[in-house]
N, C-alpha and C. Protein backbone atom coordinates (compact mmCIF):
# COMPACT_ATOMS: atom_id res chain seq x y z
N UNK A 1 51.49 -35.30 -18.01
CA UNK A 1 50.62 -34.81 -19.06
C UNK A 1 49.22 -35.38 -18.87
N UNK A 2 48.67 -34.57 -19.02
CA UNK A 2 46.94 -35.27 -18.86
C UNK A 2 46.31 -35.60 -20.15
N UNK A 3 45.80 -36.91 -20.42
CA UNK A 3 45.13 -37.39 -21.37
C UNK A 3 44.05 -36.68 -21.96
N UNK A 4 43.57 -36.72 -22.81
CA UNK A 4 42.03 -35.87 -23.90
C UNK A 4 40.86 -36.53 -22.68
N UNK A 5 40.99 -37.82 -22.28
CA UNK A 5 39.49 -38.13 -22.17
C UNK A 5 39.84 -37.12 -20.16
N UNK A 6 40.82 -37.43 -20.17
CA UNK A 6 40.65 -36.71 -18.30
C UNK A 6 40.29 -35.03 -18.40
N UNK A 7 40.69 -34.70 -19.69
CA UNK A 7 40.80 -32.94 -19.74
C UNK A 7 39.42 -32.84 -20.22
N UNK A 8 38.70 -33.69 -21.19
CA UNK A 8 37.06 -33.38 -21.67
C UNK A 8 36.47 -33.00 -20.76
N UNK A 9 36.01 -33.25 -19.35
CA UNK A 9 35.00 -32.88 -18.75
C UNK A 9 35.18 -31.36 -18.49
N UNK A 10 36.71 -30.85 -18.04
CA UNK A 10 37.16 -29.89 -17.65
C UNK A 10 36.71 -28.63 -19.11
N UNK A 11 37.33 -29.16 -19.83
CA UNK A 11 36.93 -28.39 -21.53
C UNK A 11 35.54 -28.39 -21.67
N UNK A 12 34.73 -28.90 -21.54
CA UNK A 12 32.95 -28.86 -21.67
C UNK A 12 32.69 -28.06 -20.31
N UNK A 13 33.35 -28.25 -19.17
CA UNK A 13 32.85 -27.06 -18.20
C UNK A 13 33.08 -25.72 -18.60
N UNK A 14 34.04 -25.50 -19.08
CA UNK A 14 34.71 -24.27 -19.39
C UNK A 14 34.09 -23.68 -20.79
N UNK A 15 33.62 -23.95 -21.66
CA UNK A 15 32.96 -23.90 -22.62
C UNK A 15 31.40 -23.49 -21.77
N UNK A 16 30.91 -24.37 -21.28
CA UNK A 16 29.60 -24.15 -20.87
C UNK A 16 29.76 -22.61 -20.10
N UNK A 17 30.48 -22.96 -19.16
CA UNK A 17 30.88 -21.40 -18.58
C UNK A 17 30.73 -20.40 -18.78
N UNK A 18 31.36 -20.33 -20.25
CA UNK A 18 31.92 -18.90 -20.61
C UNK A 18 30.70 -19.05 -21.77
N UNK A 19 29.93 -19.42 -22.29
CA UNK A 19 28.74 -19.53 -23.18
C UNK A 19 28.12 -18.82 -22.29
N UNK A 20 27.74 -19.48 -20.87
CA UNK A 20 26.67 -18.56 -20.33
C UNK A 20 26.88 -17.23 -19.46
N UNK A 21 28.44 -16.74 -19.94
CA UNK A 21 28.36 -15.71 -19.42
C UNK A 21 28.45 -14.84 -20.07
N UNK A 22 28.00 -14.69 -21.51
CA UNK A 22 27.65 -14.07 -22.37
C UNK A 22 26.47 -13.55 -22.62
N UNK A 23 26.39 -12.09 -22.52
CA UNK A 23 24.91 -11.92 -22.54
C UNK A 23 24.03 -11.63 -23.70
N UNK A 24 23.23 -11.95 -23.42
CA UNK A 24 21.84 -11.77 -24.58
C UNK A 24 21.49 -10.20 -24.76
N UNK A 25 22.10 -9.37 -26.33
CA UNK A 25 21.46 -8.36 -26.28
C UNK A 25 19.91 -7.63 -26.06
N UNK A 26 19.21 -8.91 -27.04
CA UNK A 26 17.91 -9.00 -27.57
C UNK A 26 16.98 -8.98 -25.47
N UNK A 27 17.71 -9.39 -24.59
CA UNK A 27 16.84 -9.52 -23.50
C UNK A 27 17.32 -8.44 -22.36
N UNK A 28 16.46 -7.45 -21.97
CA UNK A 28 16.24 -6.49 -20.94
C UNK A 28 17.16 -6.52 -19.61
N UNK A 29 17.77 -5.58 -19.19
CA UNK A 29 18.86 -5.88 -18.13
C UNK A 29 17.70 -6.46 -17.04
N UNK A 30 18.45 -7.59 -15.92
CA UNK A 30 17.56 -7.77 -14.99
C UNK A 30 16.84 -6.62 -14.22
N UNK A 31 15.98 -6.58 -13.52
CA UNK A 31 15.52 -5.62 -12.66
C UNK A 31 14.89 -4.36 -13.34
N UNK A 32 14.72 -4.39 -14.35
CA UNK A 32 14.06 -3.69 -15.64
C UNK A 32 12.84 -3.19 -14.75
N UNK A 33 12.28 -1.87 -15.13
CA UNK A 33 11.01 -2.07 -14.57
C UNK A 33 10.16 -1.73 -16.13
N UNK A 34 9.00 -1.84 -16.04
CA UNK A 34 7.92 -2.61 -17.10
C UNK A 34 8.56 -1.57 -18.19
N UNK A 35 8.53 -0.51 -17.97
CA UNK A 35 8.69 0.76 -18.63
C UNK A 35 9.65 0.57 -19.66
N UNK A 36 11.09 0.19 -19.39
CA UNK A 36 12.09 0.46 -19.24
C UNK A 36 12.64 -1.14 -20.57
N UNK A 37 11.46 -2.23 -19.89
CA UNK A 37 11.75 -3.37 -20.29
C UNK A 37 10.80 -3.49 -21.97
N UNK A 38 9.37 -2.67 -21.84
CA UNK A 38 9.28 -2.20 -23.03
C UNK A 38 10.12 -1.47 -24.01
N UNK A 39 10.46 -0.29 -23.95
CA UNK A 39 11.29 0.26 -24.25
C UNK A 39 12.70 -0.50 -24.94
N UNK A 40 12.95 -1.42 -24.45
CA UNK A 40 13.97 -2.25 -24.73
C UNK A 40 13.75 -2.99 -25.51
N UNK A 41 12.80 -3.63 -25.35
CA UNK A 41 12.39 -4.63 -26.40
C UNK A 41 11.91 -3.99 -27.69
N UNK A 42 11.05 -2.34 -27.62
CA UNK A 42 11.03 -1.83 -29.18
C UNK A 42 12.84 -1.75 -29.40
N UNK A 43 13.37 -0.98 -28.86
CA UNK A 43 14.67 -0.44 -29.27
C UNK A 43 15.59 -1.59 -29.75
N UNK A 44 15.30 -2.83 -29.42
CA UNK A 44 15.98 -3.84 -30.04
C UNK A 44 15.81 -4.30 -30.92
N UNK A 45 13.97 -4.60 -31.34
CA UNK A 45 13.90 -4.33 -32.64
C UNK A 45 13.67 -3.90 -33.64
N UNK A 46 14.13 -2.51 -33.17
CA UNK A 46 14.61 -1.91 -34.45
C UNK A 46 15.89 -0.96 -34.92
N UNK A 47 16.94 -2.06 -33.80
CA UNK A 47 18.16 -1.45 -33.67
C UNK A 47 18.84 -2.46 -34.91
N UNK A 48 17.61 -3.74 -35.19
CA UNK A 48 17.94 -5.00 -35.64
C UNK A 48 17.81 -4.53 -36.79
N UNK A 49 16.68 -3.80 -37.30
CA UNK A 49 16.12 -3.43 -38.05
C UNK A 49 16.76 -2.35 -39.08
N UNK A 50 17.96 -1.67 -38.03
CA UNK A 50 18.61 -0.12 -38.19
C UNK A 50 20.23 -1.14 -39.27
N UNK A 51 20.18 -1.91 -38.65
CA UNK A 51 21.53 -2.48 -38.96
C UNK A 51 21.11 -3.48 -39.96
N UNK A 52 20.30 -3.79 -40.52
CA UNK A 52 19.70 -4.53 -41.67
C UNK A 52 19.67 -6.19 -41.75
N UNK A 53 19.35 -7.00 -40.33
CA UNK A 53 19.18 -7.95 -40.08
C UNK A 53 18.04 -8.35 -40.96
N UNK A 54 18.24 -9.85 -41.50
CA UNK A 54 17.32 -10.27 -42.44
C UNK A 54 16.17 -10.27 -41.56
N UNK A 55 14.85 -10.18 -42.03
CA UNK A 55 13.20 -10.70 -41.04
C UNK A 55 13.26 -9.59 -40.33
N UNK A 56 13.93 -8.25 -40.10
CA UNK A 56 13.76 -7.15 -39.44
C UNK A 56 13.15 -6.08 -40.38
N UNK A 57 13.07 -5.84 -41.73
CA UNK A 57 12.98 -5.34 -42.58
C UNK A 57 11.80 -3.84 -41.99
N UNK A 58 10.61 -4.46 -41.54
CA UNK A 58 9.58 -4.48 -40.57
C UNK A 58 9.48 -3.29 -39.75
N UNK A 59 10.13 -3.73 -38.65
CA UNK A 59 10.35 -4.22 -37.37
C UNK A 59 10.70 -2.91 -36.70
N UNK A 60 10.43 -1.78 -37.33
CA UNK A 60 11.11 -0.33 -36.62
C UNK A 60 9.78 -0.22 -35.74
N UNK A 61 9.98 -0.40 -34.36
CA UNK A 61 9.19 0.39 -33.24
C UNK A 61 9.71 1.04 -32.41
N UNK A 62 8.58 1.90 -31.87
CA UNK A 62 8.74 2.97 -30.94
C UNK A 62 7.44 3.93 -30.76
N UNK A 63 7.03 3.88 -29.50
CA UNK A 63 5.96 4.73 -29.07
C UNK A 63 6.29 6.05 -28.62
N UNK A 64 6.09 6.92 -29.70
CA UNK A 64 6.09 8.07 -29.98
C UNK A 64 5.79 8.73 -28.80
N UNK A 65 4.80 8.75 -28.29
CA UNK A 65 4.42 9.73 -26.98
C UNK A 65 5.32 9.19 -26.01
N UNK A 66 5.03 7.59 -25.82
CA UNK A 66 6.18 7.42 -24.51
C UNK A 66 7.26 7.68 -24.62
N UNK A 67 8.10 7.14 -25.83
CA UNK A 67 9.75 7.92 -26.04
C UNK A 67 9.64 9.36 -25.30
N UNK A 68 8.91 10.21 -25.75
CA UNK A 68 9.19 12.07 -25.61
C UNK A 68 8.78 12.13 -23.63
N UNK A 69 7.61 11.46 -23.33
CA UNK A 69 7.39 11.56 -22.00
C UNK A 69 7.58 10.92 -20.93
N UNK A 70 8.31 9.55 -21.13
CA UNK A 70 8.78 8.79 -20.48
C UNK A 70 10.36 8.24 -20.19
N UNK A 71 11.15 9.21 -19.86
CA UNK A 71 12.45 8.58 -19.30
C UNK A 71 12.75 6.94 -19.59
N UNK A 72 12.12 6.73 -18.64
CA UNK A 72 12.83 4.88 -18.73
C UNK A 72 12.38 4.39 -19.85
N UNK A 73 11.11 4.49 -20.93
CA UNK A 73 11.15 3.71 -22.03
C UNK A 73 12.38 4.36 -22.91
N UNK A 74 12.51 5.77 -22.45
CA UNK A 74 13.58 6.52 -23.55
C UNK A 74 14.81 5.65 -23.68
N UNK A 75 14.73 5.65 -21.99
CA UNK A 75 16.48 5.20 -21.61
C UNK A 75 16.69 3.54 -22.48
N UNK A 76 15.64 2.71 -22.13
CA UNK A 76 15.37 1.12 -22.37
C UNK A 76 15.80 1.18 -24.21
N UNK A 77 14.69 2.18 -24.57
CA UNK A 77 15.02 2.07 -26.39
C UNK A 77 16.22 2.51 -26.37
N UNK A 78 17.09 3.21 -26.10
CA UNK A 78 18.33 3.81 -26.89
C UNK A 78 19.08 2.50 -26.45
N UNK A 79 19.13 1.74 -25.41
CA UNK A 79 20.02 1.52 -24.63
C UNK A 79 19.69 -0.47 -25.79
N UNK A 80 18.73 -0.53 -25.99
CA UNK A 80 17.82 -1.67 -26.53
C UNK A 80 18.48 -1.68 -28.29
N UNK A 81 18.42 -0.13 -28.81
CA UNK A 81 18.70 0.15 -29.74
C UNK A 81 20.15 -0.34 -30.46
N UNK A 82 20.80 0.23 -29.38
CA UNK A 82 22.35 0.55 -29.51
C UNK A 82 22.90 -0.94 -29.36
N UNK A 83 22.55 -1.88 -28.46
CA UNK A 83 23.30 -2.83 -28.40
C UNK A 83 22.65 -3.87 -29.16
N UNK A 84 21.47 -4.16 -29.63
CA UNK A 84 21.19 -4.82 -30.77
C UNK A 84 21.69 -4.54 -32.11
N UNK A 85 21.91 -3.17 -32.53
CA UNK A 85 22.56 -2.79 -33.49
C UNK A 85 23.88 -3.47 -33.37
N UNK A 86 24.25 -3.26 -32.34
CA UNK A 86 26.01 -3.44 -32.36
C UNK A 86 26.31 -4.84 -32.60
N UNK A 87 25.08 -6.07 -31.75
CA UNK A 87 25.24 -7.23 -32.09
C UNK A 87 25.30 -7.49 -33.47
N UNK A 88 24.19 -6.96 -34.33
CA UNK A 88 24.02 -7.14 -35.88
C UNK A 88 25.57 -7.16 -36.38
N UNK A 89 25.95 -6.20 -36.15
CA UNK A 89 27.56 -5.39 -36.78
C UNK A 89 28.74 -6.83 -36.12
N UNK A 90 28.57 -6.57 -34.59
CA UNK A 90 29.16 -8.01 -34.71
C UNK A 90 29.08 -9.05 -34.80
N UNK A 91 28.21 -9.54 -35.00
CA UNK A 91 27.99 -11.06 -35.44
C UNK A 91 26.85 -11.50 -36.45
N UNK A 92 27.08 -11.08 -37.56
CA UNK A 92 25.90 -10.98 -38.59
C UNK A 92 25.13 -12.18 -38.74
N UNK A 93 23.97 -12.20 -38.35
CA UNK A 93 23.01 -13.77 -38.29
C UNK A 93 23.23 -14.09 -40.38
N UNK A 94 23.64 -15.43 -40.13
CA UNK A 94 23.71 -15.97 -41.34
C UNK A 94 22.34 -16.21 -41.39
N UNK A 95 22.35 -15.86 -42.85
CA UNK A 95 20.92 -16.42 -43.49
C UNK A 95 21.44 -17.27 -44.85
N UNK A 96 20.45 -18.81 -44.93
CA UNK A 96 20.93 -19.23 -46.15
C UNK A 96 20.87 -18.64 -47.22
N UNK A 97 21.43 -18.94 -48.52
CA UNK A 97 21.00 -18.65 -49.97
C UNK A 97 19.11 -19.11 -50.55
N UNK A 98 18.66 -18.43 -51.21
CA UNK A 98 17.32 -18.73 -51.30
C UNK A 98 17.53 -19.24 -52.90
């Protein structure tokens, strides 16, 4: 049987691990190009915004001309949109009592 203090290092690796292989909705897939990485960043917040995250209240963007004429900001916001929303839904940022 292996002791707590021999298994800790192993348990804090494994923790660290799997923490960072969790990804960040709020940040742009790598290799984004500028377009695409804008786009993402409106669509996130106001996917935050769509799903009623506190301090998002705000926060609905989107550039009207580029959405309609630009593909990759289109693709970036929906794609920015959708999975910030979904984070909201799953994991609702606590806010204290005021």
């Amino acid at each position: 049987m292996i002791s707590l203090a021999a298994a800790l290092p192993m348990i804090v690796t494994s923790a660290v691990w799997a923490a960072g292989s969790i990804p960040n909705p709020a940040v742009p897939p790598r290799g984004a190009t500028a377009a695409l990485r804008d786009g993402y960043n409106d669509g996130c917040l106001s996917g935050y915004n769509g799903a009623g995250r506190e301090g998002f209240q705000t926060r609905f963007t989107r550039d009207g001309a580029r959405y309609a004429s630009n593909g990759a900001y289109r693709t970036g916001w929906n794609n920015g949109y959708a999975a910030c929303f979904e984070d909201q839904l799953r994991a609702p940022l606590m806010v204290p009592s005021r």
